[in-house]
PDB file of N, CA and C in Angstrom:
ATOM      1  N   UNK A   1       7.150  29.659   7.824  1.00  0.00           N
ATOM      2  CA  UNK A   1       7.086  28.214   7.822  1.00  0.00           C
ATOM      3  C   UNK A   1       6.207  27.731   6.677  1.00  0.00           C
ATOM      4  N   UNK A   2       6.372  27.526   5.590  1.00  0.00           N
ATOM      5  CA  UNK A   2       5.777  27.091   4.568  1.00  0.00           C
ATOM      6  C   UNK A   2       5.518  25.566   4.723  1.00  0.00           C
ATOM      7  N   UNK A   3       5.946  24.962   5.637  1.00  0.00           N
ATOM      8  CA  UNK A   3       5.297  23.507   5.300  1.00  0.00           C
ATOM      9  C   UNK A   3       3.738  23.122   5.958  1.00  0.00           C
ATOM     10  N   UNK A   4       3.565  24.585   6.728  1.00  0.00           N
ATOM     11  CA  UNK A   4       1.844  24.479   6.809  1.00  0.00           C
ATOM     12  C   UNK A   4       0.737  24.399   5.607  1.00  0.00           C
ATOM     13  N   UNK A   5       1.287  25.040   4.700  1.00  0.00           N
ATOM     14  CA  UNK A   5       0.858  25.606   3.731  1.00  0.00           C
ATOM     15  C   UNK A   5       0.770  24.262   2.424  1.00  0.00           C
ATOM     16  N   UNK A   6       1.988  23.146   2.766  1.00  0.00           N
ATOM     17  CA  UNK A   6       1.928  22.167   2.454  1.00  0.00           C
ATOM     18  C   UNK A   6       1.395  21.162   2.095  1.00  0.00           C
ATOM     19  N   UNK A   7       0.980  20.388   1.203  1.00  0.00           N
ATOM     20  CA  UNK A   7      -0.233  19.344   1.091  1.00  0.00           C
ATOM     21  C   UNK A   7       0.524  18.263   1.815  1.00  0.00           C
ATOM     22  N   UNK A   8       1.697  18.152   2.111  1.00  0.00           N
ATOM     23  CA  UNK A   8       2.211  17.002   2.542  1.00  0.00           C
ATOM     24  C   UNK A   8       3.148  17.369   3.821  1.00  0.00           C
ATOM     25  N   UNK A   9       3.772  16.335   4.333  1.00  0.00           N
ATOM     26  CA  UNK A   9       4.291  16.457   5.807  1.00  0.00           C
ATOM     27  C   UNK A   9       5.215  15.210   5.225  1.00  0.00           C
ATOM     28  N   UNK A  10       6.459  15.900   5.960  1.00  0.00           N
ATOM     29  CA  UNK A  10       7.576  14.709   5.703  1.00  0.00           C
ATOM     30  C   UNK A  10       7.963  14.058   7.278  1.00  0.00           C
ATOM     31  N   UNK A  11       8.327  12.747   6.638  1.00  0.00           N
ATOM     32  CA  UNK A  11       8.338  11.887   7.986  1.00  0.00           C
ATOM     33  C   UNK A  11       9.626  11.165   7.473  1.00  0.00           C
ATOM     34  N   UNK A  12      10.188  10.594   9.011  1.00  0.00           N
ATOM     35  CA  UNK A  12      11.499   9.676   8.341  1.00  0.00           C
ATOM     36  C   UNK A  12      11.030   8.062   8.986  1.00  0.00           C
ATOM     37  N   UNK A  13      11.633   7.369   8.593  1.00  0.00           N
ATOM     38  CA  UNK A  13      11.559   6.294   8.386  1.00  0.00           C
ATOM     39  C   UNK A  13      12.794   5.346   7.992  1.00  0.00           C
ATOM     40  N   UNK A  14      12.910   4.408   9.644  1.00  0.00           N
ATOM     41  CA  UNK A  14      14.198   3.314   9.349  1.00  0.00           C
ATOM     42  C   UNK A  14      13.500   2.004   9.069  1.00  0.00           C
ATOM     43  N   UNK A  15      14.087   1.892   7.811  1.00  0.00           N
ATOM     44  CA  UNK A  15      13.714   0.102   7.491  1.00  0.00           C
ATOM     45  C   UNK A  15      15.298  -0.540   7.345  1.00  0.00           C
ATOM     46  N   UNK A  16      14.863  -2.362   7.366  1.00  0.00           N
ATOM     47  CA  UNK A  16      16.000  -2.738   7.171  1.00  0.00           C
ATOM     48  C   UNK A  16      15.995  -2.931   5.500  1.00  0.00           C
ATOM     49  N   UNK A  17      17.749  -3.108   5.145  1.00  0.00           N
ATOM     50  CA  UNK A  17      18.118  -3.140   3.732  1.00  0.00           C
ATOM     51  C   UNK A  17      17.187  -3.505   2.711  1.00  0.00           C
ATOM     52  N   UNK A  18      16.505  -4.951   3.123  1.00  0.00           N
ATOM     53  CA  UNK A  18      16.552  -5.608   2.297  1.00  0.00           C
ATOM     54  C   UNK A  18      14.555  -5.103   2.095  1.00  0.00           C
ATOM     55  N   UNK A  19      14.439  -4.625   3.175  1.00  0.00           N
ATOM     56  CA  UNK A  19      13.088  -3.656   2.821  1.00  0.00           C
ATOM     57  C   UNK A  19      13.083  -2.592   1.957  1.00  0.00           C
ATOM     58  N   UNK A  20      14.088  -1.624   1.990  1.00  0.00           N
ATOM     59  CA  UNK A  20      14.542  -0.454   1.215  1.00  0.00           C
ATOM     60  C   UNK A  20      14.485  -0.833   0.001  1.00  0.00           C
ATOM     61  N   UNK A  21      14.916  -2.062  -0.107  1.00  0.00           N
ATOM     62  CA  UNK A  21      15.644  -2.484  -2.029  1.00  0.00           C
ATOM     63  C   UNK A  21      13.934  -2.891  -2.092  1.00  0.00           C
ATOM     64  N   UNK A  22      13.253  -3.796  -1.313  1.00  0.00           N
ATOM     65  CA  UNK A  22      12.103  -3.763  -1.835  1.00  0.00           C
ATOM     66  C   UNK A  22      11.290  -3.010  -2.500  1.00  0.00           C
ATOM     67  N   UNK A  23      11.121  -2.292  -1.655  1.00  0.00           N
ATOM     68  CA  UNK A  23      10.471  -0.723  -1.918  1.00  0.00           C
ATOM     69  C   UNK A  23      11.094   0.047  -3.907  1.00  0.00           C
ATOM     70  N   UNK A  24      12.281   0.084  -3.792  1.00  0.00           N
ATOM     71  CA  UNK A  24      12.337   0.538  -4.811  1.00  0.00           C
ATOM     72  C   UNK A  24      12.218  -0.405  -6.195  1.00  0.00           C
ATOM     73  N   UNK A  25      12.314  -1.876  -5.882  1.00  0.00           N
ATOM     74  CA  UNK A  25      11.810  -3.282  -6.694  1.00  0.00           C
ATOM     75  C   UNK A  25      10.185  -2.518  -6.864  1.00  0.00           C
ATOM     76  N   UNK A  26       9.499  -2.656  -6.243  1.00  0.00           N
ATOM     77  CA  UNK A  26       7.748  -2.468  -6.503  1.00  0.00           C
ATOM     78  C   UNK A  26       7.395  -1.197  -7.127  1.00  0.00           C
ATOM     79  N   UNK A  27       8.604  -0.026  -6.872  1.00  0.00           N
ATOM     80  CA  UNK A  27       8.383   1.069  -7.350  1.00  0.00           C
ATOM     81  C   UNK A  27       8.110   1.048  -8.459  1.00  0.00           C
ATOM     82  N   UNK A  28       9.658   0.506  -8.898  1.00  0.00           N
ATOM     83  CA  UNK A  28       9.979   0.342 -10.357  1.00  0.00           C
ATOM     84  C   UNK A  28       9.303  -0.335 -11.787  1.00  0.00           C
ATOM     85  N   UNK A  29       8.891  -1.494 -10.986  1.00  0.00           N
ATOM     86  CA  UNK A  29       8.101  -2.729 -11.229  1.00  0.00           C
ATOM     87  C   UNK A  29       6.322  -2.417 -11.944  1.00  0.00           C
ATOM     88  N   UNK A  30       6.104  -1.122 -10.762  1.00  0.00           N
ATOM     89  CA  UNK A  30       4.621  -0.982 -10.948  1.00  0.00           C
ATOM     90  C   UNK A  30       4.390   0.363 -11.658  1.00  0.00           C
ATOM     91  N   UNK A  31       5.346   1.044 -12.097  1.00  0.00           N
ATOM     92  CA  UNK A  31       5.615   2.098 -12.827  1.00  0.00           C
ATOM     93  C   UNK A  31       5.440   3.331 -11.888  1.00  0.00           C
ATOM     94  N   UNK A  32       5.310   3.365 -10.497  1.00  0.00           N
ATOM     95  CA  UNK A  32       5.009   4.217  -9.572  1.00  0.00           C
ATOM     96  C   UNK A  32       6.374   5.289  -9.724  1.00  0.00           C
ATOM     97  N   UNK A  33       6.020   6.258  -9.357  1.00  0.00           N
ATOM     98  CA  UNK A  33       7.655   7.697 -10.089  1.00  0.00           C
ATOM     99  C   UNK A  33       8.009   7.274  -8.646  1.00  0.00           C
ATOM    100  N   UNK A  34       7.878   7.323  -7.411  1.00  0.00           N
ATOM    101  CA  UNK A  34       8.500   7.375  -6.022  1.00  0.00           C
ATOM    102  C   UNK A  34       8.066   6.257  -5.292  1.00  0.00           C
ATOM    103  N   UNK A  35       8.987   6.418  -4.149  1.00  0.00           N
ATOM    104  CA  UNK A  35       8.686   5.086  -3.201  1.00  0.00           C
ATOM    105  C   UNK A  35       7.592   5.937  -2.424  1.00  0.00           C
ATOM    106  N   UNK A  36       7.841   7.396  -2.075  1.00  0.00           N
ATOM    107  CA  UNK A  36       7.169   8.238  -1.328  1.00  0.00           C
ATOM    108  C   UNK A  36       5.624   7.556  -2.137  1.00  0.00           C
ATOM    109  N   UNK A  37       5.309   7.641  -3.811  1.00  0.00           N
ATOM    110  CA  UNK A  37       4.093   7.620  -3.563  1.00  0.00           C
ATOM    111  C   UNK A  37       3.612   6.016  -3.567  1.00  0.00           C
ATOM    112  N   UNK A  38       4.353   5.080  -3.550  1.00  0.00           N
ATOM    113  CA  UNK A  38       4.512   3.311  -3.289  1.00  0.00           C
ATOM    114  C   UNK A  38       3.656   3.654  -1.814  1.00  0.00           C
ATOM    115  N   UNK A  39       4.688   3.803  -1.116  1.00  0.00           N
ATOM    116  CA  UNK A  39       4.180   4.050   0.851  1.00  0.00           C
ATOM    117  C   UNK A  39       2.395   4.680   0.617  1.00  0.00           C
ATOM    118  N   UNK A  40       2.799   5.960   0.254  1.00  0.00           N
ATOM    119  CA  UNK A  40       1.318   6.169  -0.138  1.00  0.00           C
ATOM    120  C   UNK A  40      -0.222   5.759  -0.376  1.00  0.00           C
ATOM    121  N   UNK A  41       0.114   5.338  -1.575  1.00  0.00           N
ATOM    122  CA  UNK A  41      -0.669   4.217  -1.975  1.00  0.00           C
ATOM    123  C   UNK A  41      -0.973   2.881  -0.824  1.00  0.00           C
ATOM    124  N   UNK A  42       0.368   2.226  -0.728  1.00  0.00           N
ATOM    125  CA  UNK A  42      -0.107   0.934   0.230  1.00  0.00           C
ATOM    126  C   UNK A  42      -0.735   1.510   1.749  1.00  0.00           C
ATOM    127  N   UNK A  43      -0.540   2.926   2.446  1.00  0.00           N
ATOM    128  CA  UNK A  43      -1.016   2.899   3.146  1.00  0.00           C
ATOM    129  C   UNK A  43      -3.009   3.305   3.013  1.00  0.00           C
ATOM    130  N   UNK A  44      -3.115   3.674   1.663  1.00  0.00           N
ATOM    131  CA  UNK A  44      -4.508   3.613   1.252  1.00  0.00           C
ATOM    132  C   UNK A  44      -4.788   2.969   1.176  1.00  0.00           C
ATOM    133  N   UNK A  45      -4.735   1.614   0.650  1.00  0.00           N
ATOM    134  CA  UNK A  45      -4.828   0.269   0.351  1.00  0.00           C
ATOM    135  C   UNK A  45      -5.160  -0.511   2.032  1.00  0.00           C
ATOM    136  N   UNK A  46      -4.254   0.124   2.793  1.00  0.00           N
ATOM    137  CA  UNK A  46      -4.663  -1.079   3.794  1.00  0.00           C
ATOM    138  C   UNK A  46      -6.021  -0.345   4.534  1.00  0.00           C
ATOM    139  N   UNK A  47      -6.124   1.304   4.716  1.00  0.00           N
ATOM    140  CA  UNK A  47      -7.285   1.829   5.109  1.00  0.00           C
ATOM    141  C   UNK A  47      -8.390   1.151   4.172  1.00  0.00           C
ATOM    142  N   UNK A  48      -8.033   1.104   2.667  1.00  0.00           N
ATOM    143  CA  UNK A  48      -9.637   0.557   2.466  1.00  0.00           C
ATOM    144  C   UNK A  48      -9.544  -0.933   2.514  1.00  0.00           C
ATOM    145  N   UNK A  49      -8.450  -1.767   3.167  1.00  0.00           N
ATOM    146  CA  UNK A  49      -9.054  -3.420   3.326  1.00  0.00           C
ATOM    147  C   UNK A  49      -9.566  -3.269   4.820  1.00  0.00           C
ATOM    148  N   UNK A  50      -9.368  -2.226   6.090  1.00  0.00           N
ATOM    149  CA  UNK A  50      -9.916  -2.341   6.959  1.00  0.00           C
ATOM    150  C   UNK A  50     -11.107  -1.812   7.368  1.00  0.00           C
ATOM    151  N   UNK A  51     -11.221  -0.578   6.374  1.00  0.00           N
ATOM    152  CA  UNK A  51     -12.800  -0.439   6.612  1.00  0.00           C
ATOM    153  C   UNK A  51     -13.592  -1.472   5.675  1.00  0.00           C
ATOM    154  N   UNK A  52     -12.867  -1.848   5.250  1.00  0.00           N
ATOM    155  CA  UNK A  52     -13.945  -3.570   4.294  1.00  0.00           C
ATOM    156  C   UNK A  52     -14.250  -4.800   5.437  1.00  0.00           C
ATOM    157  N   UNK A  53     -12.899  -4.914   6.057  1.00  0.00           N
ATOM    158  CA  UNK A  53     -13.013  -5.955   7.541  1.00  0.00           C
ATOM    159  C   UNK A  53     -14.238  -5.285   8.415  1.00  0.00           C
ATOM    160  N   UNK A  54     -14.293  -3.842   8.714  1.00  0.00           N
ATOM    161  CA  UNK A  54     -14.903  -3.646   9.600  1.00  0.00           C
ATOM    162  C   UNK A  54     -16.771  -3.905   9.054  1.00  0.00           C
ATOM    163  N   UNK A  55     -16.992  -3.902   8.113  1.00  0.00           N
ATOM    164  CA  UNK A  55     -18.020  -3.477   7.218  1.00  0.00           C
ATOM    165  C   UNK A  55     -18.715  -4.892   7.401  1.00  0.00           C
ATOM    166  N   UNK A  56     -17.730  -6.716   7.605  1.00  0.00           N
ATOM    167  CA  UNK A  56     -17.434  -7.514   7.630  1.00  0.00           C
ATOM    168  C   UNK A  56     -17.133  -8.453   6.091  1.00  0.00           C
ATOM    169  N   UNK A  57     -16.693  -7.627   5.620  1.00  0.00           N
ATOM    170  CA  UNK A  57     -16.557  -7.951   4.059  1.00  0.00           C
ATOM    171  C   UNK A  57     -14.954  -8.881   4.103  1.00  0.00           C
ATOM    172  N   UNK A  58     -14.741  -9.042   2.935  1.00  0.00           N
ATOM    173  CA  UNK A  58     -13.091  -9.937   3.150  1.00  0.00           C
ATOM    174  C   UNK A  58     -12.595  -9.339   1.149  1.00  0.00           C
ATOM    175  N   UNK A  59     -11.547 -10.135   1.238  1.00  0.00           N
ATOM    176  CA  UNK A  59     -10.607  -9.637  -0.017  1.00  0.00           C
ATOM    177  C   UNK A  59     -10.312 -11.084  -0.193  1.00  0.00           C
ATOM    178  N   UNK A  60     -10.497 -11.016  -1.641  1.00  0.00           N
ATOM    179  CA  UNK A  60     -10.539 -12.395  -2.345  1.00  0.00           C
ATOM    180  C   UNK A  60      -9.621 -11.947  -3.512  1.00  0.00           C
ATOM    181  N   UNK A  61      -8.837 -13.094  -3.997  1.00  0.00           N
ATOM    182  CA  UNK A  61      -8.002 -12.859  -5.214  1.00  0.00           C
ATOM    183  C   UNK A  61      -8.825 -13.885  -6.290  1.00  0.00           C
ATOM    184  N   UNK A  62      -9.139 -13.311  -7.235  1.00  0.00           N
ATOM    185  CA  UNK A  62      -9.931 -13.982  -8.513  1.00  0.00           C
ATOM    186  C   UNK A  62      -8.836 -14.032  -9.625  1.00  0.00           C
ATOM    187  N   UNK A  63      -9.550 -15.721 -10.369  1.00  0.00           N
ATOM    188  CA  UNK A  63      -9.124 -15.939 -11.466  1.00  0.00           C
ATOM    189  C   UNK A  63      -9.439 -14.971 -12.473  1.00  0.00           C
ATOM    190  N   UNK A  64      -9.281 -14.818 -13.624  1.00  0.00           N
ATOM    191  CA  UNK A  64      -9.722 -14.014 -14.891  1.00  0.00           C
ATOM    192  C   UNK A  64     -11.586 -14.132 -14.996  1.00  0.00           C
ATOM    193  N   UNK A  65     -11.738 -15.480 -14.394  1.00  0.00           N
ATOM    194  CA  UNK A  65     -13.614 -16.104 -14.990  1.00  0.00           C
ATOM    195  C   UNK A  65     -14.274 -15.680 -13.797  1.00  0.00           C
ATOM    196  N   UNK A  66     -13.259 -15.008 -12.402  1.00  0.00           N
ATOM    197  CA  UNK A  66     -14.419 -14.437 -11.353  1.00  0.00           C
ATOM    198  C   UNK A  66     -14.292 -15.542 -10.065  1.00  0.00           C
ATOM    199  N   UNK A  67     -13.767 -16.866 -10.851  1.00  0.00           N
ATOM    200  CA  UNK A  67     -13.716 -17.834  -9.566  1.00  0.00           C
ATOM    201  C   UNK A  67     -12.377 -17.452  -8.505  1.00  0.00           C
ATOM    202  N   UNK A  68     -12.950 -17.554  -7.058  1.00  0.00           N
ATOM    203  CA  UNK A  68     -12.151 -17.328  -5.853  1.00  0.00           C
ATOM    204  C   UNK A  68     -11.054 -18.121  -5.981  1.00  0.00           C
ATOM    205  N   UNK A  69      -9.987 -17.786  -6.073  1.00  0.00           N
ATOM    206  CA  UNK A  69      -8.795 -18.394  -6.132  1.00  0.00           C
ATOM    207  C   UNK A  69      -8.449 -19.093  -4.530  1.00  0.00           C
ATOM    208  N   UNK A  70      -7.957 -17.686  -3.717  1.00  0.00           N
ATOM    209  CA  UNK A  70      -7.664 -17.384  -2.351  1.00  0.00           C
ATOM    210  C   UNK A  70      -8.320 -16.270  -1.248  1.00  0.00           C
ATOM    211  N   UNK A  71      -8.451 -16.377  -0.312  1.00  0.00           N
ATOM    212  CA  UNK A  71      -9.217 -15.407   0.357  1.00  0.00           C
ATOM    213  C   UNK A  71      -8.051 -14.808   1.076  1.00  0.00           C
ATOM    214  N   UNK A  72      -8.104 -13.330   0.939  1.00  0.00           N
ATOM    215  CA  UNK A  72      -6.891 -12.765   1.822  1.00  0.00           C
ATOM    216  C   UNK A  72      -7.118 -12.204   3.038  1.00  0.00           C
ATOM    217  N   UNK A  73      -6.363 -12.641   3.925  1.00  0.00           N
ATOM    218  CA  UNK A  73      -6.999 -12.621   5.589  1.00  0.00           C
ATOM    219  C   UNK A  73      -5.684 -11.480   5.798  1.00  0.00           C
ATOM    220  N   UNK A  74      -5.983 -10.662   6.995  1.00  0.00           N
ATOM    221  CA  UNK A  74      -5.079  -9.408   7.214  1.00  0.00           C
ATOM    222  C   UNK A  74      -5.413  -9.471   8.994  1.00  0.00           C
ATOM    223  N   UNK A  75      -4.238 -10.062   9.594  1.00  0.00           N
ATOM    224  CA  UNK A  75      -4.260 -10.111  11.184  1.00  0.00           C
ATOM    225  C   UNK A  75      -3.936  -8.649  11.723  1.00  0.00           C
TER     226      UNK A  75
END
């Protein structure tokens, strides 16, 4: 069984269409080689906005000069 031996573990996953085409839109878009490492990534991304929530910190989107544009809230 070599997939112990594995750095990775494969999983499946049903989305609808118009999620799928997403996925490969952002892939493409953000120069990422796979959707595998898109998923990846965003699921790192949301581990570090929730240990930031927990910390009680928040996520802000800034202009270029540093000023708070929008504050991004994550229910």
């Amino acid at each position: 069984m070599a997939y112990k031996t594995s750095r990775y573990r494969k999983i499946s996953l049903n989305v609808a269409r118009d999620v799928y085409d997403n996925l490969h839109t952002l892939s493409a878009l953000s120069g990422i080689s796979s959707v595998s490492e898109l998923i990846r990534r965003g699921i790192s991304l949301f581990g570090y906005v929730l240990e930031a929530q927990q910390r009680g910190e928040t996520l802000a989107v800034l202009d270029k000069d540093g000023k708070v544009l929008r504050e991004v809230a994550f229910l």
